[in-house]
Every structure is written in structure tokens, then in C-alpha cells.
N, C-alpha and C. Protein backbone atom coordinates (compact mmCIF):
# COMPACT_ATOMS: atom_id res chain seq x y z
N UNK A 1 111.10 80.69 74.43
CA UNK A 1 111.23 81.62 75.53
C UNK A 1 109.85 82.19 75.86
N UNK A 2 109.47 81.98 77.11
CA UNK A 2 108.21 82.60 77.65
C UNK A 2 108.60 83.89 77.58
N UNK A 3 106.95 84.85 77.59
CA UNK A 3 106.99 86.50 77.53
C UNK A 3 107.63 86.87 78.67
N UNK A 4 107.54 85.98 80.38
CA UNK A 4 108.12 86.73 81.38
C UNK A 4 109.80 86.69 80.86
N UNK A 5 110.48 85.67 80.80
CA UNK A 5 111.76 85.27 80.55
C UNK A 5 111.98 86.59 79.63
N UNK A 6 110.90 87.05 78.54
CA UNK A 6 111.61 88.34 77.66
C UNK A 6 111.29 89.50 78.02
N UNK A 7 110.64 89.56 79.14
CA UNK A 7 110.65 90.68 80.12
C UNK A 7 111.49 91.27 81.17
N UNK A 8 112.05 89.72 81.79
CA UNK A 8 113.36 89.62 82.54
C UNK A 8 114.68 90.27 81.88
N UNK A 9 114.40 89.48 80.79
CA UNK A 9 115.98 90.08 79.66
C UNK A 9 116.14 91.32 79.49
N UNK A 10 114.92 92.18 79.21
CA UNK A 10 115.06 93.66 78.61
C UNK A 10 114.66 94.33 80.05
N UNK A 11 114.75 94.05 81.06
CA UNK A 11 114.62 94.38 82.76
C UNK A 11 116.27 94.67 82.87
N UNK A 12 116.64 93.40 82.36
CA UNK A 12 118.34 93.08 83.07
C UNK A 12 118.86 93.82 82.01
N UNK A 13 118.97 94.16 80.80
CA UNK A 13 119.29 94.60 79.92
C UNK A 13 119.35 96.30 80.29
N UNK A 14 118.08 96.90 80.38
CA UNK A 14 117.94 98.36 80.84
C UNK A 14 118.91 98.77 82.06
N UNK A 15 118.87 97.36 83.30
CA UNK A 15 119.73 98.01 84.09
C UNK A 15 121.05 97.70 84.46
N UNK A 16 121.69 96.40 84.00
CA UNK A 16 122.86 95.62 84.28
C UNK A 16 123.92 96.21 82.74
N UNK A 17 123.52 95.50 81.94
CA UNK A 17 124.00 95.63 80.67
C UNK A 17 123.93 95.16 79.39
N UNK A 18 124.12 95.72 78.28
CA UNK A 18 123.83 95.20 77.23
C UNK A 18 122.32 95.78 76.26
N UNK A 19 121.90 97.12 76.91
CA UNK A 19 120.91 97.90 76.47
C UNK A 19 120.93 98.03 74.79
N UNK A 20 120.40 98.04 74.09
CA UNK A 20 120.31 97.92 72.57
C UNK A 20 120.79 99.75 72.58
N UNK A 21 119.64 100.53 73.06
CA UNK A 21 120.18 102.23 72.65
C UNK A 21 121.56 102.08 73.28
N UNK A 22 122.12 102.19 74.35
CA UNK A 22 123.43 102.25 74.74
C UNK A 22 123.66 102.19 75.93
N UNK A 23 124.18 102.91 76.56
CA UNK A 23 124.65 102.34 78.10
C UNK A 23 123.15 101.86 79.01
N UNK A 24 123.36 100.73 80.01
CA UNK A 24 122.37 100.62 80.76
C UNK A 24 122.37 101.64 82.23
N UNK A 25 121.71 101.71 82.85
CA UNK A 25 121.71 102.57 84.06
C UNK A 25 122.75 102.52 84.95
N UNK A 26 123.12 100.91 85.31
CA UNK A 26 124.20 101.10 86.05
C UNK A 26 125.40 101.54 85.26
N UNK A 27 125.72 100.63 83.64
CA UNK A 27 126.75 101.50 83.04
C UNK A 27 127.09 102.59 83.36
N UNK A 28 125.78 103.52 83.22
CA UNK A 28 125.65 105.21 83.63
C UNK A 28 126.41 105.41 84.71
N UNK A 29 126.06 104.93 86.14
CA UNK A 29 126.59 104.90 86.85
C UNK A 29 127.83 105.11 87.44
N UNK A 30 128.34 104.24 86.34
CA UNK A 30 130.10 103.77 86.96
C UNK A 30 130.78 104.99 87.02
N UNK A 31 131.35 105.03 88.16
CA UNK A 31 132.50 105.95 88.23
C UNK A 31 132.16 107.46 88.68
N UNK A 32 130.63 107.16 89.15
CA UNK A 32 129.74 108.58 89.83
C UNK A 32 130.61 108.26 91.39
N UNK A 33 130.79 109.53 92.34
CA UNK A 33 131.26 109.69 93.08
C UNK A 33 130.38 110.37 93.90
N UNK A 34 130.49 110.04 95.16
CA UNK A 34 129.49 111.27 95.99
C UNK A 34 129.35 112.39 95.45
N UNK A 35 129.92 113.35 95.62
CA UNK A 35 130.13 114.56 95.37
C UNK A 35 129.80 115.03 93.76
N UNK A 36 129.66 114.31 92.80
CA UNK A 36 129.38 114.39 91.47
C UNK A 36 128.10 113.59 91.42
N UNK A 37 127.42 112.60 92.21
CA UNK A 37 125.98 112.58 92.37
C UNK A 37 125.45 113.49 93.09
N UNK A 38 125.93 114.29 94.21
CA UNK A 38 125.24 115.27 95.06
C UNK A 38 124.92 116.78 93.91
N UNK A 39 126.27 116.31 92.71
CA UNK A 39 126.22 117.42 92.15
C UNK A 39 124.92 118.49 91.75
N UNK A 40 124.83 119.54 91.04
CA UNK A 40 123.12 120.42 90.53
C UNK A 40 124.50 120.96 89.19
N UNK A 41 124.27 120.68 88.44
CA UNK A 41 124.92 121.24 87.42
C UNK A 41 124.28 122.02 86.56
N UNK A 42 122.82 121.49 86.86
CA UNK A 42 121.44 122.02 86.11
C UNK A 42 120.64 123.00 87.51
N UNK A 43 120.85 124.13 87.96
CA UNK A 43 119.67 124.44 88.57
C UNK A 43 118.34 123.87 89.40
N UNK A 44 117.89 124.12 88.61
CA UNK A 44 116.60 123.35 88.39
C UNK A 44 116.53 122.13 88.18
N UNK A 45 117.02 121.26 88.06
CA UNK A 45 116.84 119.97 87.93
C UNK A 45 117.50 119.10 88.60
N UNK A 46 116.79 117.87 89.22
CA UNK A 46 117.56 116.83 90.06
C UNK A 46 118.92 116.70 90.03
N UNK A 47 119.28 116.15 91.06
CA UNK A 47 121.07 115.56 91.35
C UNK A 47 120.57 114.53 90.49
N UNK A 48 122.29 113.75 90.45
CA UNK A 48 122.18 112.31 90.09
C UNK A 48 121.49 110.93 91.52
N UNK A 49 122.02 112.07 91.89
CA UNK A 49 121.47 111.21 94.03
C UNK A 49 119.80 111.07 93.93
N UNK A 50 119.24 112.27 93.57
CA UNK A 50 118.08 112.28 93.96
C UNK A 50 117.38 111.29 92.62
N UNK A 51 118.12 111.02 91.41
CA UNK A 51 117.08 110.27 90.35
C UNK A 51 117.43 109.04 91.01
N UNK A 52 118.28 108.50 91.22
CA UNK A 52 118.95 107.31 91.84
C UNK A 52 117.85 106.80 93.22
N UNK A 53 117.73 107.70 93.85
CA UNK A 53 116.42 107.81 94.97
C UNK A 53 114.94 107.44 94.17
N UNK A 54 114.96 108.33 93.48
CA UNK A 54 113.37 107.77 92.93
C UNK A 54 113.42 106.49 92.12
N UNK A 55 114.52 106.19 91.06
CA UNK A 55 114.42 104.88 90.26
C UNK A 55 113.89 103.75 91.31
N UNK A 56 114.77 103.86 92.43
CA UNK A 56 115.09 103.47 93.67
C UNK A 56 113.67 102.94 93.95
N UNK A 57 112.88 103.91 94.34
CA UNK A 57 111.70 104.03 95.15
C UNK A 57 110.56 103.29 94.27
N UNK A 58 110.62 103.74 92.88
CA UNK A 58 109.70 103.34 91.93
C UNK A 58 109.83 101.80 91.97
N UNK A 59 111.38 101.16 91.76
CA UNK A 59 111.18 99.50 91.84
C UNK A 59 110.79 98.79 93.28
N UNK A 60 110.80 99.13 94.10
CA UNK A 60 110.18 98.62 95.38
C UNK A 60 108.55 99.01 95.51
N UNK A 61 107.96 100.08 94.76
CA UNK A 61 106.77 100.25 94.40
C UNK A 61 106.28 99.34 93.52
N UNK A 62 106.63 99.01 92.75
CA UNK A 62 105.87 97.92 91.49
C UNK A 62 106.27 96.64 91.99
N UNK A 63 107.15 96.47 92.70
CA UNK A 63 107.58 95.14 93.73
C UNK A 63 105.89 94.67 94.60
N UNK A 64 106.23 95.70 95.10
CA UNK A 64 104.97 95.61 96.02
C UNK A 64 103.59 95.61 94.84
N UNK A 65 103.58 96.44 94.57
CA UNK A 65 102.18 95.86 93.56
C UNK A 65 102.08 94.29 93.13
N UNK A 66 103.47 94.43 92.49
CA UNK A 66 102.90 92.39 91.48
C UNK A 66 103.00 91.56 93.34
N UNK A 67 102.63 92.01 94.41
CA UNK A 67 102.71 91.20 95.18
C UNK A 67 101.47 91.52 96.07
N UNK A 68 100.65 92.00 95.36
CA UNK A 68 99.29 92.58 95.35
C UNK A 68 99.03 93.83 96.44
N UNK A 69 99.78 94.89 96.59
CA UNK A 69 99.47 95.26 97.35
C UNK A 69 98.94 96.94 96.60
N UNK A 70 98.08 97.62 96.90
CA UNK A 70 97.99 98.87 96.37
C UNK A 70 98.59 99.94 96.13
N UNK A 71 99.54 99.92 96.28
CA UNK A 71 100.76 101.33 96.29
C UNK A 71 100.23 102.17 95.59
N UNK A 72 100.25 103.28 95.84
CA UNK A 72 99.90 104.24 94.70
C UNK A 72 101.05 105.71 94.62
N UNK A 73 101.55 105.72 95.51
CA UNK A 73 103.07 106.34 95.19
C UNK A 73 104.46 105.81 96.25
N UNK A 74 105.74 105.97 95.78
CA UNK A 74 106.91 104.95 96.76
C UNK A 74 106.52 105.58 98.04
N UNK A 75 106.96 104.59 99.07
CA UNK A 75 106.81 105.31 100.70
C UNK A 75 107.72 106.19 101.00
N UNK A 76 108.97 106.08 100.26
CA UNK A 76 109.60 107.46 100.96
C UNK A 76 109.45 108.83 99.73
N UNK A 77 108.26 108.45 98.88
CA UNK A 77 107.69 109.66 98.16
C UNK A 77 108.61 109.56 96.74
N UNK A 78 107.88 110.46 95.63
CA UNK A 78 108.13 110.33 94.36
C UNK A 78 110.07 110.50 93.94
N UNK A 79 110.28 111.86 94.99
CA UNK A 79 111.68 112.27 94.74
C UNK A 79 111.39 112.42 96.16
N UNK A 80 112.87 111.47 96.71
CA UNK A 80 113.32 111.39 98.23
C UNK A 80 114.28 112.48 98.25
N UNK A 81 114.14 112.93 99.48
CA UNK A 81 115.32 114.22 100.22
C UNK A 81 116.85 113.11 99.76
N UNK A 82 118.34 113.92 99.88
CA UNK A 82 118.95 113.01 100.26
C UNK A 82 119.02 113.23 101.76
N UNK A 83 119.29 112.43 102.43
CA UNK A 83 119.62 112.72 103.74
C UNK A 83 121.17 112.44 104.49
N UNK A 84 122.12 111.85 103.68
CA UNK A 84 123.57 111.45 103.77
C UNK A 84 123.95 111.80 102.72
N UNK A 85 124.78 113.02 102.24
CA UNK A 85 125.48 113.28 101.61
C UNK A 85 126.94 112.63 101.08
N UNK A 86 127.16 111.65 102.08
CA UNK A 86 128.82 111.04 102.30
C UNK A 86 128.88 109.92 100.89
N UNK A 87 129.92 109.75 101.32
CA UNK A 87 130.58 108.41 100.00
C UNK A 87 129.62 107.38 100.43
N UNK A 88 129.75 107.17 101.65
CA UNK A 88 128.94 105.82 102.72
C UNK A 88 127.98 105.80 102.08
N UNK A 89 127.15 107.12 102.41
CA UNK A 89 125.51 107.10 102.11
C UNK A 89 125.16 106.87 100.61
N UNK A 90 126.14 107.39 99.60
CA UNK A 90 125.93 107.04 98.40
C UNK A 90 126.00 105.70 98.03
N UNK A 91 127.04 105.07 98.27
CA UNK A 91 127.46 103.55 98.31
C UNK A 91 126.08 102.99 98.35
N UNK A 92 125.49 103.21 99.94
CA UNK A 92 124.53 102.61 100.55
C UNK A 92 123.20 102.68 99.27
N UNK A 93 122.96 104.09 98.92
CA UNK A 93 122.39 104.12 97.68
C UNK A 93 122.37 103.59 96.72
N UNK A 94 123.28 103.13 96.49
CA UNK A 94 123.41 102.42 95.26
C UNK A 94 123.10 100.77 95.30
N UNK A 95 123.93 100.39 96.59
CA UNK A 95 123.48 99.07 97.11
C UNK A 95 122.15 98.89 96.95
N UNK A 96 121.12 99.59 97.43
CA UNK A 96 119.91 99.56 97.82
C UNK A 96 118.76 99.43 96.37
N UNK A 97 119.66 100.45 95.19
CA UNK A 97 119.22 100.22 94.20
C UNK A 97 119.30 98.84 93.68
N UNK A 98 120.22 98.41 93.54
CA UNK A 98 121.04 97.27 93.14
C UNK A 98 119.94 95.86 94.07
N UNK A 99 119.67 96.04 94.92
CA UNK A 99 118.97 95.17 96.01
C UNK A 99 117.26 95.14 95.71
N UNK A 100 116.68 96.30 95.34
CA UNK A 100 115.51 96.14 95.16
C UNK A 100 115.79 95.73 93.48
N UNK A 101 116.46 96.54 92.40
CA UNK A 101 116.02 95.92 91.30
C UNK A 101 115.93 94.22 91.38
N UNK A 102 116.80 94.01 91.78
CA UNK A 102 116.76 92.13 91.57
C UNK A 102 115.95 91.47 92.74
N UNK A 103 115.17 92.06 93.44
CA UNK A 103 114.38 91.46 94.03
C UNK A 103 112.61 91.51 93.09
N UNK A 104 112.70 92.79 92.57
CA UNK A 104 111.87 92.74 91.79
C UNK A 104 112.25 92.00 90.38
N UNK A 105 113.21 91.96 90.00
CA UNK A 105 113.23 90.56 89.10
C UNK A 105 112.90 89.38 89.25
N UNK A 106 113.71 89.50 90.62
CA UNK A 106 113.04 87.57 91.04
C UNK A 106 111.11 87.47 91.01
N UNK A 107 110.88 87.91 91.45
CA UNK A 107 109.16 88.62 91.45
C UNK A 107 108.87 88.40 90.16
N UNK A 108 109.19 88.81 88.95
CA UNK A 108 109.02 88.81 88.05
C UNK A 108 109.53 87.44 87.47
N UNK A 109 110.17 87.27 87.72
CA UNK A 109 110.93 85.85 87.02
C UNK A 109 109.71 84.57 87.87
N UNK A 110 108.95 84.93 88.78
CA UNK A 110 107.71 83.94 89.45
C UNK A 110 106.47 84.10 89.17
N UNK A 111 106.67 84.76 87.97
CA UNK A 111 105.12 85.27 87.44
C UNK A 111 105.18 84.40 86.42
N UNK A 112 103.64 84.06 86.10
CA UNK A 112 103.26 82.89 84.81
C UNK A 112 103.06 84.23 84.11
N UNK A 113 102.99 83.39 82.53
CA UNK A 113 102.94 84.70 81.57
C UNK A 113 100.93 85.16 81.71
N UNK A 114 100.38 84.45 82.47
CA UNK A 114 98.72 84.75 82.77
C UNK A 114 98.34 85.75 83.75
N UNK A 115 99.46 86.31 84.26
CA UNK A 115 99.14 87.63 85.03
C UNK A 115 99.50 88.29 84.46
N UNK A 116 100.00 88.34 82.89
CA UNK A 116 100.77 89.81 82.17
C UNK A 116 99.49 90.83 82.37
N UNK A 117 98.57 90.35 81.75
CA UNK A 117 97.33 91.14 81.83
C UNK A 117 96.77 91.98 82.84
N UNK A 118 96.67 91.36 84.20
CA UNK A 118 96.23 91.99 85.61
C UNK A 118 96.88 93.13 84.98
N UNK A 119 95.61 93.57 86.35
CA UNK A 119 95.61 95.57 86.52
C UNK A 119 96.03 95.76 87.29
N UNK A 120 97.61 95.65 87.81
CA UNK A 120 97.80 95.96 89.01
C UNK A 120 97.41 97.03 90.19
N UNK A 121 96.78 98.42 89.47
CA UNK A 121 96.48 99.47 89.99
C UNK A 121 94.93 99.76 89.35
N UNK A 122 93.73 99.73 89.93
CA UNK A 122 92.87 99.80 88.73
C UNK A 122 92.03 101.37 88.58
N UNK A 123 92.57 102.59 89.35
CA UNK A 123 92.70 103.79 89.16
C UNK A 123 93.73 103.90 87.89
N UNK A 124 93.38 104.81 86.42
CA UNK A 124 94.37 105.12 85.62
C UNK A 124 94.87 106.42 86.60
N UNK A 125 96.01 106.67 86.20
CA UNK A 125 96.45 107.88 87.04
C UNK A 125 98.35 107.68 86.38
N UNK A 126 98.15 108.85 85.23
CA UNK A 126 99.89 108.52 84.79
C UNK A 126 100.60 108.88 86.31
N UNK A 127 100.60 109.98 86.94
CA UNK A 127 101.47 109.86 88.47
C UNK A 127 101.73 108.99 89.21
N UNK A 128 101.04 107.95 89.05
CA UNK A 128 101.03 106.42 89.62
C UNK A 128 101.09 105.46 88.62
N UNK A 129 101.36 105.81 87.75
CA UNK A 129 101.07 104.41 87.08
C UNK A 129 100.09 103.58 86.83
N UNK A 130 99.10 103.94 87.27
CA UNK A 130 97.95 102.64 87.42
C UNK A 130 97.21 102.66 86.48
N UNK A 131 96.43 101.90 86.74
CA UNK A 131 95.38 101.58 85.39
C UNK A 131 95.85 101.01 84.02
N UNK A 132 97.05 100.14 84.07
CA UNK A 132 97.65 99.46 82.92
C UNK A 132 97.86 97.93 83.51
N UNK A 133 98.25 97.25 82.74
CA UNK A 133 98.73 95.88 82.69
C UNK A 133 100.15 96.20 83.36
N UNK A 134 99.92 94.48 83.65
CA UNK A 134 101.41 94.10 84.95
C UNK A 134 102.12 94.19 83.62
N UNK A 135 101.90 93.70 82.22
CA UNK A 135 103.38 93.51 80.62
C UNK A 135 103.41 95.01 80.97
N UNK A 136 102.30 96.41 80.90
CA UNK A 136 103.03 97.64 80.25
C UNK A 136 103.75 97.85 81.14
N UNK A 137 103.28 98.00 82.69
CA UNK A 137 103.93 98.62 83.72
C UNK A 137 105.34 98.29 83.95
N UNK A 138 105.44 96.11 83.45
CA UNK A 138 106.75 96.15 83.77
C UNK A 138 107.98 96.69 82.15
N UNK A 139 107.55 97.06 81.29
CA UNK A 139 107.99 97.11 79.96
C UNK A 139 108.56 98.85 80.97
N UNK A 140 107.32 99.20 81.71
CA UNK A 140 107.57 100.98 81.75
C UNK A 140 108.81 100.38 82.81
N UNK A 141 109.15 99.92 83.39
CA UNK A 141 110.50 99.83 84.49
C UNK A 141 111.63 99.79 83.67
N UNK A 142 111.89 98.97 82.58
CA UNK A 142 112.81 99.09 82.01
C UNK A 142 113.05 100.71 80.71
N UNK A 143 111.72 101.02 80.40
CA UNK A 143 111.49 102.63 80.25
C UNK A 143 112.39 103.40 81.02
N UNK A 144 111.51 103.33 82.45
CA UNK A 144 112.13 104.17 83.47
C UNK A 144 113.45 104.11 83.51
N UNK A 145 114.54 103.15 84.07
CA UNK A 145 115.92 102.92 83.93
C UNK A 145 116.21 103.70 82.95
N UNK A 146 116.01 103.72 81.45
CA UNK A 146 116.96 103.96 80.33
C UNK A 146 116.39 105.73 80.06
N UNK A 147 115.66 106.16 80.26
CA UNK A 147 114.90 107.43 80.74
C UNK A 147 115.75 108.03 81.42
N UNK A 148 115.66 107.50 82.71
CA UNK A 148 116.52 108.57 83.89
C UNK A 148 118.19 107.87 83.88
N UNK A 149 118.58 107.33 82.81
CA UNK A 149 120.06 106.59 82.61
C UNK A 149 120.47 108.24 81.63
N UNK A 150 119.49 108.67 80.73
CA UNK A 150 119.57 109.41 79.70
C UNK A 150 119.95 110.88 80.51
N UNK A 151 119.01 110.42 81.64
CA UNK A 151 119.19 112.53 82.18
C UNK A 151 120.79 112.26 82.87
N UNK A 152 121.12 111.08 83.60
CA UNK A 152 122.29 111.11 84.02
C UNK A 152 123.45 111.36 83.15
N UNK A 153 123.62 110.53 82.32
CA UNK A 153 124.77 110.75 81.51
C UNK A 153 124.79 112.28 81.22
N UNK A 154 123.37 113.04 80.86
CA UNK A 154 123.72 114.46 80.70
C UNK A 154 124.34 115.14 81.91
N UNK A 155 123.84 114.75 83.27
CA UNK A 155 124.36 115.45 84.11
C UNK A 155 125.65 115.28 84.44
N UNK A 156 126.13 114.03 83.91
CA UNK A 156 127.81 113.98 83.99
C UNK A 156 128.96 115.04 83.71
N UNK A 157 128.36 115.45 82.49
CA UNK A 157 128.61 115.78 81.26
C UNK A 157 128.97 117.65 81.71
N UNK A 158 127.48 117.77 83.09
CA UNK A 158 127.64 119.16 83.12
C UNK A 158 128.78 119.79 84.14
């Protein structure tokens, strides 16, 4: 098994299923409803809508990088407004998640294991990500997923 092929796995793993710590992101997911993603159960801290927005934003950002382009934060910004509150708009959310992760897989699944190295960003800057290797950055996507999979399940909960 090539390193991309075991990059792919623990990609699909973090967000489809079969995560070693425990549920994957969409697992998390199941059975969120508009109105319980719009939820604030925490104050201060994101909906489930709005992490869903940024996971969102972040994989169409590193999309665009391994496809050389400079990004240095998502275009509709780090944490997106929601702007459709409805079942629709959530749906649509989720679709959209669901649509960029596996497009950035396929991306990934067309990489030789000789670009693990590239710098995709060559400013370090933790707010962006940059200044690491295409292996850490994509190792940090499947990070990210099981990260913000972790704050969800809490916010279920509240």
C-alpha cells in the first residue's frame, strides 16, 4: 500500500466510518436536525451549523492548495454566517460537505507519494495552515474532522 492510499484510508476513516477513537464525523452527524444544528447550547461557542460550515470551508481550501493554488484562508471565511436556517438549507449543508470532502479525496487519491513533501503554503502561519508538508496538512484534515466530530457530539449532548 502506497503512503497516499494510507492517507486516503484514515481521510475516509475520520469522515465516513470506521475511525479507530470512535465515531467518524458524519457518524456524528446522523440524526442532527435543523433546529438542533442551529442549536447554541453553549453560549459562547459555535452551533453544530456553523462547525459544519467551516470543516466545510477548510476542505475546499486544501482542495485548492494540492491544486496549486495559494489560499490562505476558505473564501467564504474561517467560520461562515449561516444564512438558511431551514431543514433545506441544512440538508444543502451537509450535501456540500459530503461533495467537497470526496472531491478532495479524489485529489488526493491523484497524488504520487513525491508530492507528500511540497509546501503547499510556504508562509508558516498556524491560522492558515501553511508552512507544512502536503503528508502533515493532509494527516491535519483528518485531525480536523475527528476534532470538530468531538465538539459536536458534546453539543448534542447539551
Amino acid at each position: 500500500m502506497t503512503e497516499i492510499e494510507r492517507l486516503t484510508d484514515q481521510l475516509q476513516r475520520a469522515f465516513y466510518r470506521d475511525a479507530w477513537c470512535g465515531p467518524s464525523l458524519l457518524e456524528t452527524l446522523e440524526g442532527v436536525a435543523a433546529a438542533q444544528a442551529a442549536a447554541r447550547p453553549l453560549a459562547r461557542a459555535h452551533s453544530i451549523r456553523e462547525i459544519v460550515l467551516h470543516v466545510s470551508g477548510w476542505k475546499r481550501t486544501v482542495h485548492q492548495r494540492l491544486e496549486g493554488q495559494a489560499v490562505r484562508l476558505p473564501e467564504e471565511g474561517d467560520w461562515p454566517r449561516v444564512t438558511d436556517a431551514s431543514e433545506r438549507g441544512w440538508q444543502e449543508t451537509l450535501a456540500q460537505l459530503k461533495a467537497r470532502h470526496d472531491a478532495l479525496s479524489n485529489a488526493v487519491r491523484g497524488l504520487g507519494d513525491a508530492r507528500l513533501e511540497d509546501v503547499l503554503i510556504t508562509e508558516t502561519s498556524r491560522e492558515t495552515g501553511g508552512g507544512v508538508s502536503c503528508y502533515v496538512t493532509l494527516h491535519g484534515v483528518a485531525q480536523h474532522d475527528l476534532y470538530h466530530g468531538g465538539q459536536i457530539s458534546l453539543l448534542k449532548k447539551g
